[in-house]
Protein backbone atom coordinates (compact mmCIF):
# COMPACT_ATOMS: atom_id res chain seq x y z
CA UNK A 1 85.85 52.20 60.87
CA UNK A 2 84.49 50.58 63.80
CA UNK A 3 88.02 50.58 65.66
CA UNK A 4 87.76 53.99 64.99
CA UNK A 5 84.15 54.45 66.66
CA UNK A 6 85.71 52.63 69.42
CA UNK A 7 88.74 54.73 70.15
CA UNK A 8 86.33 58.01 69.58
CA UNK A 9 83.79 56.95 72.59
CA UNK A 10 86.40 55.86 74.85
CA UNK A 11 88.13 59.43 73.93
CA UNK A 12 84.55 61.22 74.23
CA UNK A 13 83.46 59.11 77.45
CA UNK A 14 87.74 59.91 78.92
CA UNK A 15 87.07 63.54 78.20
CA UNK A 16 83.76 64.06 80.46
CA UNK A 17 85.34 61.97 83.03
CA UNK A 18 87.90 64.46 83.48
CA UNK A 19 85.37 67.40 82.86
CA UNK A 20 83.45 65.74 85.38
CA UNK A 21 86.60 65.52 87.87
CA UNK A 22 88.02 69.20 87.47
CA UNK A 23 84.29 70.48 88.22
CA UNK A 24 84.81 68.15 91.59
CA UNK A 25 88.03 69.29 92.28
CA UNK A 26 88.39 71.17 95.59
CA UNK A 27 90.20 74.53 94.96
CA UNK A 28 91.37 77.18 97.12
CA UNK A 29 91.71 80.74 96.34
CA UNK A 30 95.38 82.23 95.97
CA UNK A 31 95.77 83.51 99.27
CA UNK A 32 94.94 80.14 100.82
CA UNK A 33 98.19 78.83 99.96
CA UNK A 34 101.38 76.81 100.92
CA UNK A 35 104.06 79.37 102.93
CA UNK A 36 100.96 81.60 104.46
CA UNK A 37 100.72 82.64 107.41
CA UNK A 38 97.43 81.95 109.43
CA UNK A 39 96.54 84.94 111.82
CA UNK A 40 97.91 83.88 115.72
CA UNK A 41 94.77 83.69 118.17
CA UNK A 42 91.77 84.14 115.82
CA UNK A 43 89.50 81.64 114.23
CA UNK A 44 90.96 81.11 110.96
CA UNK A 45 88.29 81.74 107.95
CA UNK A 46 89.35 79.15 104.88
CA UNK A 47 87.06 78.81 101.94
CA UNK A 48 87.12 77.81 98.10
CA UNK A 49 84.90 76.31 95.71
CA UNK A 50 84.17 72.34 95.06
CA UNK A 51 81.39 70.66 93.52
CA UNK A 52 77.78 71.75 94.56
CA UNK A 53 76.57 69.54 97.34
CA UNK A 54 80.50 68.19 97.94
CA UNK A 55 81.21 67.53 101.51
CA UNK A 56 84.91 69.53 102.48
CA UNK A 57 87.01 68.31 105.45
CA UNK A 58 89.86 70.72 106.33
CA UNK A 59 92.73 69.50 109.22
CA UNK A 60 95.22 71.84 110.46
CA UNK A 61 97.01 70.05 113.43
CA UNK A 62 94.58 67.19 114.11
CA UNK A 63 92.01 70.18 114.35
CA UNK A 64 89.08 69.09 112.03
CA UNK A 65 86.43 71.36 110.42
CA UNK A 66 83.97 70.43 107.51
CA UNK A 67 81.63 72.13 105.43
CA UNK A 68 79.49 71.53 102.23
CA UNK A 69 79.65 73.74 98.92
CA UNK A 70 76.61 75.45 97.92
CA UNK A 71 74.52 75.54 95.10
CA UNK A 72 77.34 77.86 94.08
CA UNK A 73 80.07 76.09 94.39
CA UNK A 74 81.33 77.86 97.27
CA UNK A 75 82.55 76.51 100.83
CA UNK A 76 83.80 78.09 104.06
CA UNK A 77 85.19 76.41 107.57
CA UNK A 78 86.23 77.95 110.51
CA UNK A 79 89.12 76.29 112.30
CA UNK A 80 91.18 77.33 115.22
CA UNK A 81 94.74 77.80 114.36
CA UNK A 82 97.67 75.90 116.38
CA UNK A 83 100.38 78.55 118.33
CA UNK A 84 101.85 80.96 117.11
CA UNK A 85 105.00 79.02 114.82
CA UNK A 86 105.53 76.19 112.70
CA UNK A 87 105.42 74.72 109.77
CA UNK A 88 102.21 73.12 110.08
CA UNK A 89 100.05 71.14 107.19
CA UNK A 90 96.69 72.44 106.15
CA UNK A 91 94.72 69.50 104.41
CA UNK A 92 91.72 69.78 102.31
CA UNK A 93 89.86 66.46 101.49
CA UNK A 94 87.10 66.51 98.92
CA UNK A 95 86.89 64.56 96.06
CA UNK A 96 90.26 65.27 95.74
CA UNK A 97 92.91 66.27 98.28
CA UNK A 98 94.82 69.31 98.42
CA UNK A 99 97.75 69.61 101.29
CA UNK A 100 99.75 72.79 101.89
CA UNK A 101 102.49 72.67 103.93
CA UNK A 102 105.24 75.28 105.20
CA UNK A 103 101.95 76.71 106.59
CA UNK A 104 102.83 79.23 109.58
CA UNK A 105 101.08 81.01 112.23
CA UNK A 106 101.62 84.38 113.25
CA UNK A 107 100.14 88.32 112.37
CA UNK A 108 98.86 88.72 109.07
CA UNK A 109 98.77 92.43 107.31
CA UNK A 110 97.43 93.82 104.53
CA UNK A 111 99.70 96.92 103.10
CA UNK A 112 97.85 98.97 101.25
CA UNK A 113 98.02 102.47 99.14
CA UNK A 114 99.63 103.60 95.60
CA UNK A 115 103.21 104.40 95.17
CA UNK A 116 104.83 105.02 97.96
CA UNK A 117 103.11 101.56 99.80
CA UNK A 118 104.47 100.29 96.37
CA UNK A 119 107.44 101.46 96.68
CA UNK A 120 109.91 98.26 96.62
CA UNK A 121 112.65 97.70 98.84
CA UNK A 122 115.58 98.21 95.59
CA UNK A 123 114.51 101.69 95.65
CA UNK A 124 114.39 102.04 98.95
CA UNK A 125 117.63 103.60 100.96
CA UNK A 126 120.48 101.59 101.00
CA UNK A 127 119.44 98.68 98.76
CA UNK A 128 122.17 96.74 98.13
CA UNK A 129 122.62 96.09 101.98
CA UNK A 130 118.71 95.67 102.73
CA UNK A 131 118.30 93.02 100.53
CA UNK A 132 121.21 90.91 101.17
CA UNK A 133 120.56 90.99 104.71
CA UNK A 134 116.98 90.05 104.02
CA UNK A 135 116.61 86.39 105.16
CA UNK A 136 113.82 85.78 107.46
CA UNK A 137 111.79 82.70 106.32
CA UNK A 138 108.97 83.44 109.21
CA UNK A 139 108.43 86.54 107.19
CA UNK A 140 106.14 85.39 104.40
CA UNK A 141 105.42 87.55 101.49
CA UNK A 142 102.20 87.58 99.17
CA UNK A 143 101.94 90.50 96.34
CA UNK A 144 98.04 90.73 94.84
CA UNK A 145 99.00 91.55 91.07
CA UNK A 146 96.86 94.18 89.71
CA UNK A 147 93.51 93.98 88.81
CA UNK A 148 91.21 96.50 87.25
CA UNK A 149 87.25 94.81 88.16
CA UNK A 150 84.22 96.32 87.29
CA UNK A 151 82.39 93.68 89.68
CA UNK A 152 83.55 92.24 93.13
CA UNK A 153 86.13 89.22 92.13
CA UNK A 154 86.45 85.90 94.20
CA UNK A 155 90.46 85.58 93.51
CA UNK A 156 93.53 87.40 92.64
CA UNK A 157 96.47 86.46 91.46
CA UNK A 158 99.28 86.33 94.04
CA UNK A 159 101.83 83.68 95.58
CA UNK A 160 103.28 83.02 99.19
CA UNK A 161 106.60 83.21 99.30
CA UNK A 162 109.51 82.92 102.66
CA UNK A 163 111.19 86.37 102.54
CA UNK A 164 114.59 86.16 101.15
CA UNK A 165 117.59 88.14 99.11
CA UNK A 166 115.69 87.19 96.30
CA UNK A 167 112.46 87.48 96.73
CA UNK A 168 112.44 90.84 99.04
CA UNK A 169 113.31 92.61 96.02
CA UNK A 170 110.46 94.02 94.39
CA UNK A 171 108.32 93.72 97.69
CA UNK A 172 107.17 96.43 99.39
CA UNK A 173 109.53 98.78 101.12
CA UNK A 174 107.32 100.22 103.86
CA UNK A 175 105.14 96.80 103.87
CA UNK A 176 108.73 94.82 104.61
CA UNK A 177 110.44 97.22 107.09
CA UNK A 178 107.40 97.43 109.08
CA UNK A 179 106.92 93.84 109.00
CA UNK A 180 110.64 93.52 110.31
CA UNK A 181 110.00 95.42 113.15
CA UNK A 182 107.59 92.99 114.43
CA UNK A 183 109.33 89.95 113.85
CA UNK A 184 111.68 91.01 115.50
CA UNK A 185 109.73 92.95 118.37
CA UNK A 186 107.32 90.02 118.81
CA UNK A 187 109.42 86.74 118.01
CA UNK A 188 106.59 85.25 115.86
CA UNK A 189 106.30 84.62 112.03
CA UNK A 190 105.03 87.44 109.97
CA UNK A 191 102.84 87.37 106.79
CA UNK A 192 102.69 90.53 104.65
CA UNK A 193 100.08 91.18 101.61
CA UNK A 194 100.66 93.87 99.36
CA UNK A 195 97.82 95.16 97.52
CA UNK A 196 99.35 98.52 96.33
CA UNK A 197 98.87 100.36 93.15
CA UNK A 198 100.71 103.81 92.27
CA UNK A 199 98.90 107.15 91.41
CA UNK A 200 95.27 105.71 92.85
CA UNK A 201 93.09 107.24 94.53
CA UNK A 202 91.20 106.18 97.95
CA UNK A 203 87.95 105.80 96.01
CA UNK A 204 89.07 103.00 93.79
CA UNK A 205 89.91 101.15 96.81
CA UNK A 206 86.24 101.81 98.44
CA UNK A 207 83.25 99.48 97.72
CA UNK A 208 80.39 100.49 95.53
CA UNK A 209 78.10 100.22 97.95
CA UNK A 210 79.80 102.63 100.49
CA UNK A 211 79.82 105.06 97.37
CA UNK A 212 76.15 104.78 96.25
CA UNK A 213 75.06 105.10 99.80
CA UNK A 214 76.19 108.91 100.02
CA UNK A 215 75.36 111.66 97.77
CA UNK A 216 78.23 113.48 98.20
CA UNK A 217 80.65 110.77 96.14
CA UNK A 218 77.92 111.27 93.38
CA UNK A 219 80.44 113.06 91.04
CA UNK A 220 82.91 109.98 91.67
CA UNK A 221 80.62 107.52 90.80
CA UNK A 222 79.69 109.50 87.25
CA UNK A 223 83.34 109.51 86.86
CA UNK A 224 82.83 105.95 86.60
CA UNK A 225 79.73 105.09 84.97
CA UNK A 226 80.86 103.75 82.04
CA UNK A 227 83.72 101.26 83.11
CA UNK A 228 87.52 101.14 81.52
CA UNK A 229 89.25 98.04 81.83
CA UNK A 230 92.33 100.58 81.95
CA UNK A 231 91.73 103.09 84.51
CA UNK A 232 92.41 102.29 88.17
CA UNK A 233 91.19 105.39 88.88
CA UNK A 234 87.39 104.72 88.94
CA UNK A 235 85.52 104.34 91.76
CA UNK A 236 85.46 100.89 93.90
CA UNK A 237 87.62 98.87 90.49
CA UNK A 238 90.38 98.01 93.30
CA UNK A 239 88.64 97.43 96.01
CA UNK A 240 86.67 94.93 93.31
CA UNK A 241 89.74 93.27 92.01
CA UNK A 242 92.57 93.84 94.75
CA UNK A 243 91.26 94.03 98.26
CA UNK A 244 87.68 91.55 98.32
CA UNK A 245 89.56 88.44 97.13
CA UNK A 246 91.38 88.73 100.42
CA UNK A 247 87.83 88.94 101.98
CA UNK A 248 87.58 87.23 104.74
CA UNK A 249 91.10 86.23 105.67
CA UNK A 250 91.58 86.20 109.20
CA UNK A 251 94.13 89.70 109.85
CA UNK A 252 95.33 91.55 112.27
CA UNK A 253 95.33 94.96 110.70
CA UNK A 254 96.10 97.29 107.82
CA UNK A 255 99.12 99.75 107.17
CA UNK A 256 98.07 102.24 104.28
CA UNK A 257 100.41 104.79 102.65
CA UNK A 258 98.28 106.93 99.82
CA UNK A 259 97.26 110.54 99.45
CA UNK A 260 99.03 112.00 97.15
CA UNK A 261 96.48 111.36 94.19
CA UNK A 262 93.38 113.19 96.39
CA UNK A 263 95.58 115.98 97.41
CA UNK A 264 93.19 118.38 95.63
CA UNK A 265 90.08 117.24 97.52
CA UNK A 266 91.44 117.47 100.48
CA UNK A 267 87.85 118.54 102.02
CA UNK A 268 86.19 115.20 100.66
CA UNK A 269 89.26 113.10 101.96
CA UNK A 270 88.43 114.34 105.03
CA UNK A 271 85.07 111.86 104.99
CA UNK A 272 86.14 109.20 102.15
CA UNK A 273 89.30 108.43 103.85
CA UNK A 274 87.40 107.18 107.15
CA UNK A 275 84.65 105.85 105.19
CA UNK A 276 87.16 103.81 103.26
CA UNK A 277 88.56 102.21 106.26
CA UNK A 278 85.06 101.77 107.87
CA UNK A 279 84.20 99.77 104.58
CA UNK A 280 87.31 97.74 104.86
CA UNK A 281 86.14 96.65 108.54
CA UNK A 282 82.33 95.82 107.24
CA UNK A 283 83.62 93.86 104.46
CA UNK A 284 86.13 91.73 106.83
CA UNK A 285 84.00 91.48 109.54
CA UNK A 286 86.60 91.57 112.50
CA UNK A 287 85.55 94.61 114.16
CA UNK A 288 87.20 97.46 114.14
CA UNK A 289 90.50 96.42 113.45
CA UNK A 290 93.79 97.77 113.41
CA UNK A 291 94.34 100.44 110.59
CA UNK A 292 97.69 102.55 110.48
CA UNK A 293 98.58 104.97 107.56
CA UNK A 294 101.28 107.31 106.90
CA UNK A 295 100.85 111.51 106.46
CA UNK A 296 102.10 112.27 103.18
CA UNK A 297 105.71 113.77 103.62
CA UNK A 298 106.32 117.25 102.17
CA UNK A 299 106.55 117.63 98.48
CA UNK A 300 106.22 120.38 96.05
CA UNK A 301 103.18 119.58 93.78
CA UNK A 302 102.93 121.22 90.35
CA UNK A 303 99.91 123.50 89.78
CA UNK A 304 99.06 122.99 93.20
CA UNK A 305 98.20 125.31 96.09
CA UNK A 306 100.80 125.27 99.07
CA UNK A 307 98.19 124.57 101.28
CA UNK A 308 96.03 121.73 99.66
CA UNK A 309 98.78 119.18 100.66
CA UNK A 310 98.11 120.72 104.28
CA UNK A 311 94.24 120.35 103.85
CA UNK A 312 95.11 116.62 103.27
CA UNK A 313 97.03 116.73 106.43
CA UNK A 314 94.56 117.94 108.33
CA UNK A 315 92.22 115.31 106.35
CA UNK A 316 94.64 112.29 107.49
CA UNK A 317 95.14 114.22 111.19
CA UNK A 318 91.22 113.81 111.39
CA UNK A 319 90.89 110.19 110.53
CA UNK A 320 92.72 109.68 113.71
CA UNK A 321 89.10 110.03 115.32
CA UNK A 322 88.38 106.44 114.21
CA UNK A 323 89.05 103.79 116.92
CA UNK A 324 91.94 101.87 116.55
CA UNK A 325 94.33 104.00 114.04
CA UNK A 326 96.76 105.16 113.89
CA UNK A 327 99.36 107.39 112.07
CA UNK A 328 103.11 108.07 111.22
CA UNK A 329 104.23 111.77 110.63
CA UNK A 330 106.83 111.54 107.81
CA UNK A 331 107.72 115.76 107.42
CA UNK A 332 111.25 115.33 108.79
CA UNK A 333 111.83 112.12 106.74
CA UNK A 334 110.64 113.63 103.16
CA UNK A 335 112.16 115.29 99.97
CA UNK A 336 110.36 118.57 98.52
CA UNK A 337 111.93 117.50 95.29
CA UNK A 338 110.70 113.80 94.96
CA UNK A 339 107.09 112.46 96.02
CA UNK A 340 109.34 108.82 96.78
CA UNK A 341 111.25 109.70 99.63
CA UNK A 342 113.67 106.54 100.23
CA UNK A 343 113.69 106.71 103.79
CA UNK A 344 111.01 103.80 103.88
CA UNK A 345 113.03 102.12 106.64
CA UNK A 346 112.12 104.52 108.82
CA UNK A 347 108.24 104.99 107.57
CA UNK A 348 107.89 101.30 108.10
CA UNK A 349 109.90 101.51 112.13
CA UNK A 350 106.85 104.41 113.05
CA UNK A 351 104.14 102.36 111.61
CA UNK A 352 105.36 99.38 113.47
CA UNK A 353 105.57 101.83 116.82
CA UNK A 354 101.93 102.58 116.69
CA UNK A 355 101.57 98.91 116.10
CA UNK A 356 103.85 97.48 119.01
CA UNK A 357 102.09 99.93 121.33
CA UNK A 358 98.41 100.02 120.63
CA UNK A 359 97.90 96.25 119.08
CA UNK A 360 100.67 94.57 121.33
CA UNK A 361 100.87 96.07 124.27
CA UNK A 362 104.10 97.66 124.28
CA UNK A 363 105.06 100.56 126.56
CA UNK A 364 107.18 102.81 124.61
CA UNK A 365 106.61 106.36 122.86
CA UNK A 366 104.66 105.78 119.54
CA UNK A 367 103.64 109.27 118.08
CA UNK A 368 105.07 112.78 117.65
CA UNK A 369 103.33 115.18 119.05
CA UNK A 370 99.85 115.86 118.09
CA UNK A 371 97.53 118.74 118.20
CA UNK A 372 95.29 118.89 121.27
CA UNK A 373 93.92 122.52 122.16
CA UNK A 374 95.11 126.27 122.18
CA UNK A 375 94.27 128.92 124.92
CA UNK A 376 94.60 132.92 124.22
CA UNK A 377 97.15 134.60 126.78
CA UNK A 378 97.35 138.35 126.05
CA UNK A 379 99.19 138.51 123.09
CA UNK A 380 100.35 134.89 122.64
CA UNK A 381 98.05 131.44 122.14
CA UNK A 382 99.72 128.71 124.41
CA UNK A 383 99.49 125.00 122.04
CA UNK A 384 98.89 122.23 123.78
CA UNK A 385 99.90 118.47 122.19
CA UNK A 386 99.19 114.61 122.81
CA UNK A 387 102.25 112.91 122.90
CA UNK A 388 104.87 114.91 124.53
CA UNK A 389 106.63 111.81 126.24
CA UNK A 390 109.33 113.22 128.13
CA UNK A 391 109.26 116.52 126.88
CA UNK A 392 109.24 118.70 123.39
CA UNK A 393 112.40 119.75 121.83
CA UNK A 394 113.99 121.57 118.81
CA UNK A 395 115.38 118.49 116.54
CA UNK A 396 118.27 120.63 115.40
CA UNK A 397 118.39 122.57 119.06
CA UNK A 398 117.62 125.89 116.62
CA UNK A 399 114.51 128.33 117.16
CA UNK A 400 111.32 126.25 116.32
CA UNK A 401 110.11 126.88 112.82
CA UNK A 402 106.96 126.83 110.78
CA UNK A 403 104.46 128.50 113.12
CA UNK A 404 102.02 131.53 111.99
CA UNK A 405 99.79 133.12 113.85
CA UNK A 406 96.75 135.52 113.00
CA UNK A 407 94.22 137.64 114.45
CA UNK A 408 90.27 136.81 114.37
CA UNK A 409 90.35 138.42 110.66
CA UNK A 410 94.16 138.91 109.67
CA UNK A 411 96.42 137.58 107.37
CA UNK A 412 98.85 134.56 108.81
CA UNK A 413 102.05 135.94 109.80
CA UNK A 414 105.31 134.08 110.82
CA UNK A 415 105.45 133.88 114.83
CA UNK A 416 107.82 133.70 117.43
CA UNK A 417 107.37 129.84 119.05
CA UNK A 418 108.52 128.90 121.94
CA UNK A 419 108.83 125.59 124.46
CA UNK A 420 106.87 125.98 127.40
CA UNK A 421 106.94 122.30 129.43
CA UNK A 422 104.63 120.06 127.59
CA UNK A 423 103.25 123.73 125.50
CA UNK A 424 104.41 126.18 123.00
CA UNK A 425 103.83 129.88 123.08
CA UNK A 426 103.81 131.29 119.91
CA UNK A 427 103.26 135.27 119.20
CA UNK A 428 104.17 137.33 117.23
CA UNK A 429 104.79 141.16 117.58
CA UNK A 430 103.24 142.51 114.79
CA UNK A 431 99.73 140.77 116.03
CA UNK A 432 98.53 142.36 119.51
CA UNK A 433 95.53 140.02 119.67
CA UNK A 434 95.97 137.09 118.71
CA UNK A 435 93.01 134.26 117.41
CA UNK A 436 94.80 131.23 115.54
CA UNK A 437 97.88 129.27 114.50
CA UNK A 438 98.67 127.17 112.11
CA UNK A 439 102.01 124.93 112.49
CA UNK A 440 103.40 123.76 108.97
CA UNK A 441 100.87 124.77 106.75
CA UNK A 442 102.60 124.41 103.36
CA UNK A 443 103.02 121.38 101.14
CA UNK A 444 107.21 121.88 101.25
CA UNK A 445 107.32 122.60 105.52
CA UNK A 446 109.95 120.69 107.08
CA UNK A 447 109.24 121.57 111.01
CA UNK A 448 111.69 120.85 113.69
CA UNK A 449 109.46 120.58 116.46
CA UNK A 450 109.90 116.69 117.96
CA UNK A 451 109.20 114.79 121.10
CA UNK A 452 112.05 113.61 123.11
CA UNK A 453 111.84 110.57 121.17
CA UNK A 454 112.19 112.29 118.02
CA UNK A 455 109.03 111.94 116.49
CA UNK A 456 107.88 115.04 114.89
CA UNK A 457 105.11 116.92 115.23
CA UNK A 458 101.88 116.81 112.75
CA UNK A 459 100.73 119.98 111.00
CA UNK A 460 97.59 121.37 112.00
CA UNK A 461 95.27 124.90 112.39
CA UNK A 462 93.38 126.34 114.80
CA UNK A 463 91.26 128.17 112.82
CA UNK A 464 88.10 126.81 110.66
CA UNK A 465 88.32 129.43 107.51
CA UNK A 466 87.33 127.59 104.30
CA UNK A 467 89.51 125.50 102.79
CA UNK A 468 90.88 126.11 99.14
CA UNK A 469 89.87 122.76 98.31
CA UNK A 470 86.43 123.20 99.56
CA UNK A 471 83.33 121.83 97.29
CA UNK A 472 86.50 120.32 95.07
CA UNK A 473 84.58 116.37 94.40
């Protein structure tokens, strides 16, 4: 009996000890990690959780920083990161030590959106040959699994890994080939998180307090006032359990590729988009960074009006007015049959244009042409576009298509376009005076109007009648 009161008290006093030592423990959340990559020429924010009142040292390349954990449990450093490269070893010394190695330093991303961001690379075009040929280890690859959070969440569930045949698989199509594109461009490592969920919509992926703060997402937040552990689609439940673990991870941007499931409030997309992405920068707390999204590419939708998906594009067209985004036109790259167009190699190449030019300095041409004014001549309005480069062109050397034209009043009616230098005429001769155009204004319009580097042209209207998705919330 007493042997036995013995071995119980040295089992009862064995067990606190190592209660006692996992509380101390220093721990990192998942994106902190060995294979990450650190953002290149930014202070690098590192935090986790230790004991309360535990003193932290963190070392990255005999660079020292230390902090102490809060009556929480939570710590944060700040550290300056080596040149852009590596491997370098990131050591955390607590009451325990925790050492990641394989550690790089490069551009970090976060590619967002639903499907087509999700989109992996074995469905993209040509798969068998993308994903043999997919060896870069200074591309480094971190998928946030998906979460469904009624409250803002400290951690997510994800791993770093080197991008390889094997593990490019399931990744991110668009989030991979644009990555490419600057690994190659720039000659530095690459790290790539994908946070993506398909079907969502932008609200889910906004903060609560960006949608209590304006009365016109009132109907989304009754939507979700009584939370489902099921539903992504309830407001701020990814941004809670998907996008502010990674808060505040030194980055240098965003891509985003999502749309489709707001098509049919096109009118409030117009101000939640934005808002989302202003949200995004608040919660990081970089500035304005760096935020590049796709326009949806043509696609029949069922029950749908023709011209909601062209409200949306309008909506996305708009955002533009943001600093620092940007955005790929995808209508010559689409299929009207299939929301998933495969083409995600080149989706990812005209992200990583607007990136290379307007993050990294490089002088090339990295937008079709966009919509910049229209002036009445007599019977025709002459369009003129941001973006020309060299010069417009037909893509297919054929008349351009998809312009309409109307007068003040009048019904739209197919026009006559026509290159002009860096303009287009467009008339038509069953409208003597003329008052607006609209260029692809249909959800299945395939334009071939291009820039002489072959990026196409974004839909858009000159006139401000009301939208069909108007007062749609």
């Amino acid at each position: 009996m007493k042997r036995a009161r013995v071995f119980g008290c040295c089992f009862l006093l064995s067990v606190l000890f190592v209660a006692a030592a996992a509380r101390a423990d220093v721990r990192l959340p998942s994106v902190i990690g060995e294979n990450m990559v650190l953002q290149q020429k930014q202070t690098a924010i590192l935090w986790g959780w230790a004991e309360s009142g535990e003193r932290i040292t963190v070392t990255l390349e005999g660079n020292t920083a230390d902090a102490t954990a809060d009556s929480a449990g939570r710590w944060r450093v700040e550290i300056q990161p080596p040149p852009a490269g590596g491997p370098y070893t990131l050591t955390f010394e607590g009451a325990n030590t925790v050492t990641l190695s394989n550690v790089m330093v490069g551009e970090v991303w976060i590619c967002s959106g639903q499907s087509n961001m999700a989109w992996p690379v074995a469905r993209a075009l040509n798969p068998e040959e993308e994903i043999a040929a997919a060896d870069y280890p200074n591309i480094r690859l971190f998928t946030v699994a998906r979460k469904i959070a009624d409250k803002p969440q400290d951690d997510c569930v994800g791993t770093w890994t080197p991008c390889t045949p094997q593990t490019i698989e399931q990744f991110s199509a668009v989030g991979y080939f644009f990555g490419r594109e600057l690994h190659k461009e720039l000659g530095v490592p690459v790290g790539l998180i994908n946070t993506s969920w398909g079907g969502t919509v932008a609200e889910a992926w906004t903060s609560r307090g960006t949608l209590a703060g304006d009365s016109d997402y009132s109907r989304i937040l009754q939507r979700a006032a009584t939370f489902n552990e099921s539903n992504p689609n309830q407001g701020s439940v990814l941004y809670n359990g998907m996008i502010k673990p990674l808060v505040p991870l030194a980055i240098r941007g965003a891509i985003w590729y999502q749309g489709e499931a707001n098509v049919r409030r096109a009118e409030q997309y117009a101000k939640l988009f934005p808002a989302m992405i202003t949200d995004w920068r608040k919660s990081w707390g970089q500035g304005d960074f760096p935020f590049l999204y796709v326009q949806l590419a043509p696609f029949r939708y069922a029950r749908s009006d023709p011209a909601e998906c062209a409200e949306l594009w309008e909506a996305q067209f708009k955002t533009l007015a943001l600093p620092n985004t940007g955005m790929a036109v995808t209508t010559d790259i689409g299929d009207v049959k299939d929301i998933h167009p495969r083409n995600k190699q080149e989706t990812g190449r005209r992200l990583a244009l607007w990136a290379l030019a307007t993050v990294y300095g490089k002088d090339l041409v990295y937008s079709g042409p966009l919509y910049e004014s229209m002036k009445v001549e007599g019977d025709s309005i002459r369009i003129s576009f941001q973006h020309v480069g060299s010069g417009l062109k037909s893509s297919d050397d054929k008349p351009l298509t998809r312009f309409t034209i109307a007068s003040e009043d009048g019904e739209f009616l197919e026009a006559t376009a026509t290159i002009d230098g860096d303009t287009v005429v467009v008339r038509s001769d069953q409208i003597a005076e003329p008052a607006h155009v609209r260029f692809a204004w249909t959800d299945t319009a395939e334009p071939n109007l291009v820039n002489d580097a072959g990026l196409p042209a974004s839909p858009f209207r000159t006139d401000r009648r009301k939208l069909v998705t108007a007062g749609e919330r």
